[in-house]
N, C-alpha and C. Protein backbone atom coordinates (compact mmCIF):
# COMPACT_ATOMS: atom_id res chain seq x y z
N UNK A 1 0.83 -1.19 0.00
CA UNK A 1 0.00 0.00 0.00
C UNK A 1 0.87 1.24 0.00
N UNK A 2 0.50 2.27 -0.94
CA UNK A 2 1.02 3.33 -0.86
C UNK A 2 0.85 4.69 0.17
N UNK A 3 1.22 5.31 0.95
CA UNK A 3 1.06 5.76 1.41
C UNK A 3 1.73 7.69 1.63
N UNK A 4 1.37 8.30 2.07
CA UNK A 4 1.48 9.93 2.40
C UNK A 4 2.68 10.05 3.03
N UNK A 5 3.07 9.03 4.22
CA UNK A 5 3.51 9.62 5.55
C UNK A 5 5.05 8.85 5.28
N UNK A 6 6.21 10.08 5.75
CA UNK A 6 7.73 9.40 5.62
C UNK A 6 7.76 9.64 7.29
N UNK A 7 9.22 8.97 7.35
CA UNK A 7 10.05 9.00 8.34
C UNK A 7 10.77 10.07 8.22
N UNK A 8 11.02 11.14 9.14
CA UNK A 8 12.65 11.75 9.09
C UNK A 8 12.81 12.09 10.43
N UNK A 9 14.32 11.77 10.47
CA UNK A 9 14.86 11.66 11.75
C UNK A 9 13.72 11.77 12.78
N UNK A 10 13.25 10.73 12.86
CA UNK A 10 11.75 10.17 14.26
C UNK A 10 10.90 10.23 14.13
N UNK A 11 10.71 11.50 13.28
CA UNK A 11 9.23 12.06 13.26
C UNK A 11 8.43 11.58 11.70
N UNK A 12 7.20 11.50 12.13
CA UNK A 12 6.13 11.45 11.09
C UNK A 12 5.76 12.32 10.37
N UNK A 13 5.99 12.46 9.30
CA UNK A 13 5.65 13.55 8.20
C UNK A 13 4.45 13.06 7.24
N UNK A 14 3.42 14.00 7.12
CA UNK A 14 2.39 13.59 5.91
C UNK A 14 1.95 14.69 5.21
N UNK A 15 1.37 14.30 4.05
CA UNK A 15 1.16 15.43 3.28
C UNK A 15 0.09 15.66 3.09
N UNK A 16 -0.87 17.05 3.42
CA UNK A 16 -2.13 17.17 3.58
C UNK A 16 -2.59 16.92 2.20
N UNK A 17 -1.86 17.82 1.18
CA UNK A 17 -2.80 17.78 -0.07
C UNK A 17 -1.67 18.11 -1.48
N UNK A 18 -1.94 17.64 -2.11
CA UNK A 18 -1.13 17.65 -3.49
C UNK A 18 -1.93 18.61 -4.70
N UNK A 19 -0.56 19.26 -4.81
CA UNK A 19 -1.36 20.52 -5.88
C UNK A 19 -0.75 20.07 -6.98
N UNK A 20 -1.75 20.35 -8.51
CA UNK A 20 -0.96 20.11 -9.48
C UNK A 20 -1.08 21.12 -10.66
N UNK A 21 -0.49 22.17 -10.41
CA UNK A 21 -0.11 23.30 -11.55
C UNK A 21 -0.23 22.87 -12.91
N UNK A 22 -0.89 24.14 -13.40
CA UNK A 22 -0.97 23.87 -15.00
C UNK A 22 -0.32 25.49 -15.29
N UNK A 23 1.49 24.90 -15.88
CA UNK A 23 2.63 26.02 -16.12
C UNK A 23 3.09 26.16 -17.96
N UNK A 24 2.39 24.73 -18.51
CA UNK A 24 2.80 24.98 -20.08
C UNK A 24 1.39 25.05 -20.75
N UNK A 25 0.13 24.97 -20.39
CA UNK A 25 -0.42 25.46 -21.10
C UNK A 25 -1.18 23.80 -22.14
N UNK A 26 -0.69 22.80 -21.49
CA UNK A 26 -0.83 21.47 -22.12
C UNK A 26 -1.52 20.72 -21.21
N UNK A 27 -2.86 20.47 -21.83
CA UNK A 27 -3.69 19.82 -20.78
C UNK A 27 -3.37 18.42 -20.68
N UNK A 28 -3.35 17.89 -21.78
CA UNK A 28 -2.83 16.56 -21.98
C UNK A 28 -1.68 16.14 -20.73
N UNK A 29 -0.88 16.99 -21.24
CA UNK A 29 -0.04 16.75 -20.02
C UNK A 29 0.00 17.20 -18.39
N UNK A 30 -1.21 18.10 -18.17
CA UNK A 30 -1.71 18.55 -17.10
C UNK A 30 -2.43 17.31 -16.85
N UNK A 31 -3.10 16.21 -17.60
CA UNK A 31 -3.83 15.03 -17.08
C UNK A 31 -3.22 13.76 -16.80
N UNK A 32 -2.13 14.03 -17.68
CA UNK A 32 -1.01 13.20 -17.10
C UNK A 32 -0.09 12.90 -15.63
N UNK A 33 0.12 14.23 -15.52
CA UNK A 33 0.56 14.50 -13.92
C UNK A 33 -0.14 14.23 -13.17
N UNK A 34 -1.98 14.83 -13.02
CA UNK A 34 -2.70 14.14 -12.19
C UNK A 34 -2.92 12.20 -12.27
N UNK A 35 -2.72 11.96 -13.01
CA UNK A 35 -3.07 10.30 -13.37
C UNK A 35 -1.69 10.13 -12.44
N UNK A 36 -0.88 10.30 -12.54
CA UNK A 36 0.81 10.10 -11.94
C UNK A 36 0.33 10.39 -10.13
N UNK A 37 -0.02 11.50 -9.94
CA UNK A 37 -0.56 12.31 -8.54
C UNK A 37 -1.20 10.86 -8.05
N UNK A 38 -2.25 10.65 -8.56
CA UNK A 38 -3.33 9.95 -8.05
C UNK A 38 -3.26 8.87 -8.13
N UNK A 39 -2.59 8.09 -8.55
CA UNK A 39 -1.84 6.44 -8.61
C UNK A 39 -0.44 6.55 -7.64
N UNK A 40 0.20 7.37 -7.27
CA UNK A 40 1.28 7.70 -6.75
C UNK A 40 0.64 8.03 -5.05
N UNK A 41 0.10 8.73 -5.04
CA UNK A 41 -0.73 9.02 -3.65
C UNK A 41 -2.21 8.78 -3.09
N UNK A 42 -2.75 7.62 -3.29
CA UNK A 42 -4.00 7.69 -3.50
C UNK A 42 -4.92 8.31 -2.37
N UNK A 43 -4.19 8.16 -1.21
CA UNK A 43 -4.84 8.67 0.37
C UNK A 43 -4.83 10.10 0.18
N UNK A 44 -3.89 10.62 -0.60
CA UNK A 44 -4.09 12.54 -0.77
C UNK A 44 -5.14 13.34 -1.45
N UNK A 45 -5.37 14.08 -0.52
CA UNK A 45 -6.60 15.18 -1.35
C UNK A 45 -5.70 15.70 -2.74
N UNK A 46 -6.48 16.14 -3.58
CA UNK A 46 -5.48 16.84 -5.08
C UNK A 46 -6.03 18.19 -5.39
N UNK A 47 -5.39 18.87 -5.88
CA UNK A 47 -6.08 20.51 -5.62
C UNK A 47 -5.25 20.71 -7.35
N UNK A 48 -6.60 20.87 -8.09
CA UNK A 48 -6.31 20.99 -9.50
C UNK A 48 -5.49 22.53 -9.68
N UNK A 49 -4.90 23.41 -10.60
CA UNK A 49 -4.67 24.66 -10.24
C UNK A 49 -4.56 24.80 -11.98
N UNK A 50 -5.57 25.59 -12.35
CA UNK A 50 -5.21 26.41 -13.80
C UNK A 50 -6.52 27.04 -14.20
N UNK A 51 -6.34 28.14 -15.09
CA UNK A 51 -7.60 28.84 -15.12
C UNK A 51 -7.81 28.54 -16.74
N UNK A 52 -8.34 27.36 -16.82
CA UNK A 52 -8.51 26.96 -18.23
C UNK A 52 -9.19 25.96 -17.99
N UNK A 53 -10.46 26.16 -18.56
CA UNK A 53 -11.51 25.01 -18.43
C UNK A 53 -11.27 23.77 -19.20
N UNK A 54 -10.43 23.73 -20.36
CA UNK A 54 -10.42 22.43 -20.84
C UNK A 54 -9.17 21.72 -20.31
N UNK A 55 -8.31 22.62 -19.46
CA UNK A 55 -7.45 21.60 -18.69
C UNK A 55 -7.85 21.03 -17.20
N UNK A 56 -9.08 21.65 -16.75
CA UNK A 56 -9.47 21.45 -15.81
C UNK A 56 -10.39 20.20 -15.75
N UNK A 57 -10.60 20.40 -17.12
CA UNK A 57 -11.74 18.90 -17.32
C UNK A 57 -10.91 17.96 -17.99
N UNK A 58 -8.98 18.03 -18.15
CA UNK A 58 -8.75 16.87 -18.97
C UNK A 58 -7.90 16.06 -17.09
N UNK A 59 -7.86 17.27 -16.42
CA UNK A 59 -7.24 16.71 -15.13
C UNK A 59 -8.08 15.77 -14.26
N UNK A 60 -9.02 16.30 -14.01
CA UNK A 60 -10.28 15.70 -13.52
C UNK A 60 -10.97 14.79 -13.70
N UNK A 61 -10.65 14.04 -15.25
CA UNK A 61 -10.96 12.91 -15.18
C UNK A 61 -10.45 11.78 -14.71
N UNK A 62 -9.28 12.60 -14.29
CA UNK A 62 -8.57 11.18 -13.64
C UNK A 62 -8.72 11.05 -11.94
N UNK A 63 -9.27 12.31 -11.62
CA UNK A 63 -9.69 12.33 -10.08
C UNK A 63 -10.78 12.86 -9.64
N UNK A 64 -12.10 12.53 -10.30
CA UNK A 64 -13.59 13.39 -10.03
C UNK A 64 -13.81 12.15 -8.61
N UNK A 65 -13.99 11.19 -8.70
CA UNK A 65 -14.01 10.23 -7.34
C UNK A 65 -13.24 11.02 -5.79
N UNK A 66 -12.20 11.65 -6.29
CA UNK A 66 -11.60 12.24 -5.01
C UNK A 66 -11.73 13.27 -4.28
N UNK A 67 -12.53 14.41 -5.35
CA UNK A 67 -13.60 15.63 -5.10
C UNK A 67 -12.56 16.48 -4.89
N UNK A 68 -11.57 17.00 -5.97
CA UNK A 68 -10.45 17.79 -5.96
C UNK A 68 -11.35 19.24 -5.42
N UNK A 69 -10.21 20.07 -5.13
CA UNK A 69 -10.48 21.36 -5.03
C UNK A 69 -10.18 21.88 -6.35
N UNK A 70 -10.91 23.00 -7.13
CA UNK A 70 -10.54 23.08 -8.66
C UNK A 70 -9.86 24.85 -7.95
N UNK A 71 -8.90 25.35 -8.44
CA UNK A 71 -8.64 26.63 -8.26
C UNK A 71 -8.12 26.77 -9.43
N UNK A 72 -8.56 28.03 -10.16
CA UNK A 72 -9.59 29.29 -9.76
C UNK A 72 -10.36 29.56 -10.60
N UNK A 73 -11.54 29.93 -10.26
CA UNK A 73 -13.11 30.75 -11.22
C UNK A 73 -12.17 31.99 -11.04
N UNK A 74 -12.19 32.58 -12.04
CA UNK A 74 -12.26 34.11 -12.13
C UNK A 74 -12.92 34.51 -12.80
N UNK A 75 -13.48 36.01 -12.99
CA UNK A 75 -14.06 36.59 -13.82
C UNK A 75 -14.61 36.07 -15.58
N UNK A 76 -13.53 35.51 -15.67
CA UNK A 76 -13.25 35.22 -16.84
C UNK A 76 -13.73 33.76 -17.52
N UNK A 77 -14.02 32.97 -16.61
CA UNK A 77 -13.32 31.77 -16.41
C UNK A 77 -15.06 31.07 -15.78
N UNK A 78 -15.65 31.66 -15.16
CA UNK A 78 -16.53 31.57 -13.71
C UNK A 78 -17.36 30.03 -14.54
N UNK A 79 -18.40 30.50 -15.37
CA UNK A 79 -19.51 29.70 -16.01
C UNK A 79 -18.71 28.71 -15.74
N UNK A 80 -17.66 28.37 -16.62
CA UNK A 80 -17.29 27.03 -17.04
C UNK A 80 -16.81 26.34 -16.13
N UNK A 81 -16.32 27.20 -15.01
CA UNK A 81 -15.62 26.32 -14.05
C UNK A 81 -16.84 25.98 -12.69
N UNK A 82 -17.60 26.70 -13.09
CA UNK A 82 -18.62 26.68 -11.81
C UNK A 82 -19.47 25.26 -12.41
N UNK A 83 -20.23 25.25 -13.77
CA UNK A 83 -20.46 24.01 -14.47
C UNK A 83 -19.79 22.80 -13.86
N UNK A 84 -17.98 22.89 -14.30
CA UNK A 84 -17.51 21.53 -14.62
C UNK A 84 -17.51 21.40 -12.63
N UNK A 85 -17.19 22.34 -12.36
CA UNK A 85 -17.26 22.03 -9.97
C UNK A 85 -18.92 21.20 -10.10
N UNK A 86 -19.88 21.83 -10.53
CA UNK A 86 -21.18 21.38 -10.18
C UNK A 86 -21.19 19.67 -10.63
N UNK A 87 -20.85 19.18 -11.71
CA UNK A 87 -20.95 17.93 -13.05
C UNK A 87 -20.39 17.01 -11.84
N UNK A 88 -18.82 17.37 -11.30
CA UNK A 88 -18.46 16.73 -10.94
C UNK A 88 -18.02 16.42 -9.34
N UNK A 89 -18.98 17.16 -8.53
CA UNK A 89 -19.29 17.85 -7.68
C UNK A 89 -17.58 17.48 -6.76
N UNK A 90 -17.23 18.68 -7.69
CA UNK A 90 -15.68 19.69 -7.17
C UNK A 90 -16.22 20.15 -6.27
N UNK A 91 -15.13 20.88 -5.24
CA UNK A 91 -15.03 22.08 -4.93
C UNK A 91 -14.13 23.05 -5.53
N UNK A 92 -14.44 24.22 -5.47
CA UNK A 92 -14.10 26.00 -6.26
C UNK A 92 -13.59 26.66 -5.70
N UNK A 93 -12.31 27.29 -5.81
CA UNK A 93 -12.01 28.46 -5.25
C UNK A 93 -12.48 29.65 -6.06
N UNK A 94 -12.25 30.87 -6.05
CA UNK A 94 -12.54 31.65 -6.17
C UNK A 94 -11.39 32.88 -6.48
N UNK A 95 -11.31 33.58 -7.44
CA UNK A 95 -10.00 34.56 -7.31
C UNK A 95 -10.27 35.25 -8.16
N UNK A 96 -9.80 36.89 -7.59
CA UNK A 96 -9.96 37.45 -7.94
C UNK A 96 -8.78 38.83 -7.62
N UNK A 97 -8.83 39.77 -7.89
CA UNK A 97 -7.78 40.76 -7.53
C UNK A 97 -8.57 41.95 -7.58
N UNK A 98 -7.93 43.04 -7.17
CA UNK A 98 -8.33 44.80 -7.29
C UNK A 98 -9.12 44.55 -6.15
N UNK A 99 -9.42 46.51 -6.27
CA UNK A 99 -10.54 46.71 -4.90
C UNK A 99 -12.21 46.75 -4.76
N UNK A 100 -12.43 45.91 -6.26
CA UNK A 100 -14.05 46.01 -7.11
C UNK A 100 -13.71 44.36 -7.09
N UNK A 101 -13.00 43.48 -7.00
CA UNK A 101 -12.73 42.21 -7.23
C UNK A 101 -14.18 41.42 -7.07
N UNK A 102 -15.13 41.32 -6.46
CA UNK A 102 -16.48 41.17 -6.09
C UNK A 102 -17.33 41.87 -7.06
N UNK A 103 -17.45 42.67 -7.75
CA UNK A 103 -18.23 43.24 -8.85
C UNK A 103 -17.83 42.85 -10.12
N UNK A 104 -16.58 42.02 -10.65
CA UNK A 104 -16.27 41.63 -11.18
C UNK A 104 -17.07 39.99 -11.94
N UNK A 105 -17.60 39.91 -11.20
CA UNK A 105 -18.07 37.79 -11.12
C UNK A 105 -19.24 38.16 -11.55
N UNK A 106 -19.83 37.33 -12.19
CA UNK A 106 -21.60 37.71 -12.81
C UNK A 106 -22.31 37.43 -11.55
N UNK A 107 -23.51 38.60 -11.86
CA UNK A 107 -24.57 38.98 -10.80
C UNK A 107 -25.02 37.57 -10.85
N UNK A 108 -25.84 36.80 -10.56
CA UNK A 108 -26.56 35.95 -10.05
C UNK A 108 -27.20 35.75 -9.07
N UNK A 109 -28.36 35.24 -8.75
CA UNK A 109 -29.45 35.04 -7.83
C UNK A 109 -29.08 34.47 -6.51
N UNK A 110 -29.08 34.56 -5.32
CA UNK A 110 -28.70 34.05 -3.87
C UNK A 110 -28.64 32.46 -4.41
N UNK A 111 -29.72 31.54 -5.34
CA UNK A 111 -30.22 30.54 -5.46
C UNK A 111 -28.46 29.80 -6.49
N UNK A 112 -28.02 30.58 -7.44
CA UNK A 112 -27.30 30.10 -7.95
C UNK A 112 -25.85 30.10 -7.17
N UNK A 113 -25.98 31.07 -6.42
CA UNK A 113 -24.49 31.57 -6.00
C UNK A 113 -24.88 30.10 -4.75
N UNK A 114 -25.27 29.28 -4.15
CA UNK A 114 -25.58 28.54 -3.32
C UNK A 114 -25.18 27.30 -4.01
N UNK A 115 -25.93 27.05 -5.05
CA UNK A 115 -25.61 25.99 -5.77
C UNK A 115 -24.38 25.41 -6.81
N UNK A 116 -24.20 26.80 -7.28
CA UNK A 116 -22.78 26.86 -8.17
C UNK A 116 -21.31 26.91 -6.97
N UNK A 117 -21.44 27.74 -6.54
CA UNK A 117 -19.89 27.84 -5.77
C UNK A 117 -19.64 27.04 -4.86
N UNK A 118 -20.60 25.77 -4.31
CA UNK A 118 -20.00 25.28 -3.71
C UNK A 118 -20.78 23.88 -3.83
N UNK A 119 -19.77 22.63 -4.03
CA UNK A 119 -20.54 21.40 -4.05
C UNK A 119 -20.97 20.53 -2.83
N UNK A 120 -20.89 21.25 -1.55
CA UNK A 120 -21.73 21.11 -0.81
C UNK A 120 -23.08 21.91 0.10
N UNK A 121 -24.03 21.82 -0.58
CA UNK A 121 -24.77 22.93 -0.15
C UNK A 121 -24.82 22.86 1.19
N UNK A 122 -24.89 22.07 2.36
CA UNK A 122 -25.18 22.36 3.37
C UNK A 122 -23.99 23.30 4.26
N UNK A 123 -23.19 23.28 3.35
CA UNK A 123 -22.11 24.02 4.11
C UNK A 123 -22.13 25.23 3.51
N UNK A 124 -22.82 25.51 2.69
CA UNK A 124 -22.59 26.81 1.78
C UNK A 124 -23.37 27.65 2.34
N UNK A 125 -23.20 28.85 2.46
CA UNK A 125 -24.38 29.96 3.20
C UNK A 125 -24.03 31.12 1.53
N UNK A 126 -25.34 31.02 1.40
CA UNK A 126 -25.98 32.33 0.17
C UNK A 126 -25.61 33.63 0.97
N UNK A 127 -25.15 34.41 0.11
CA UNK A 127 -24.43 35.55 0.31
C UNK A 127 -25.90 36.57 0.30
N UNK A 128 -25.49 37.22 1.70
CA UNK A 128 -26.97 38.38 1.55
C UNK A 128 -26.92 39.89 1.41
């Protein structure tokens, strides 16, 4: 069995969560790394990271069972990533920058902002 946790000098070391950057722009190979991540660590949470929806959905197929964290919806980005979080009931971060960063994200109804941003509703509180 594979496992998280090393030895060094006595102590127990584990690793909460494995992030896997998307830095060239190649999803293919952004789904590759996760397939590697997730056969390599299977006990670890995986925290997808790229603001590109079709690398987000080529990563994810190799770990929708594990309920990655997807980072980041931005402005730009929101629909598709709020969609593929909902399909595959991800969780979403959220990012944004400036001092309007919140006026930035499409208006939507208390009802969607509940259901979209977060794939667990009972933990989610609608913004008032």
């Amino acid at each position: 069995m594979k496992t998280s946790e090393i030895d060094r000098v006595g102590q127990k070391l584990r690793v909460d969560a494995i992030a896997v950057t998307d830095e060239g722009g190649d999803s293919a190979q952004f789904a590759s790394v996760v397939k590697q991540v997730v056969d390599g660590a299977p006990g670890v949470p995986v925290i997808l990271v790229s603001k590109v929806p079709a690398t987000i959905e080529a990563g994810i197929a190799h770990c929708a069972d594990k309920r990655p964290l997807i980072y980041a919806a931005t402005a730009d980005n929101a629909e598709a990533m709020a969609k593929i979080a909902k399909e595959k009931k991800a969780s979403l971060a959220v990012a944004a920058t400036g001092s309007r960063r919140s006026k930035r994200f499409p208006t939507r109804s208390k009802a969607w902002a509940w259901t979209t941003w977060s794939s667990t509703p009972e933990r989610a509180r609608p913004r008032t």
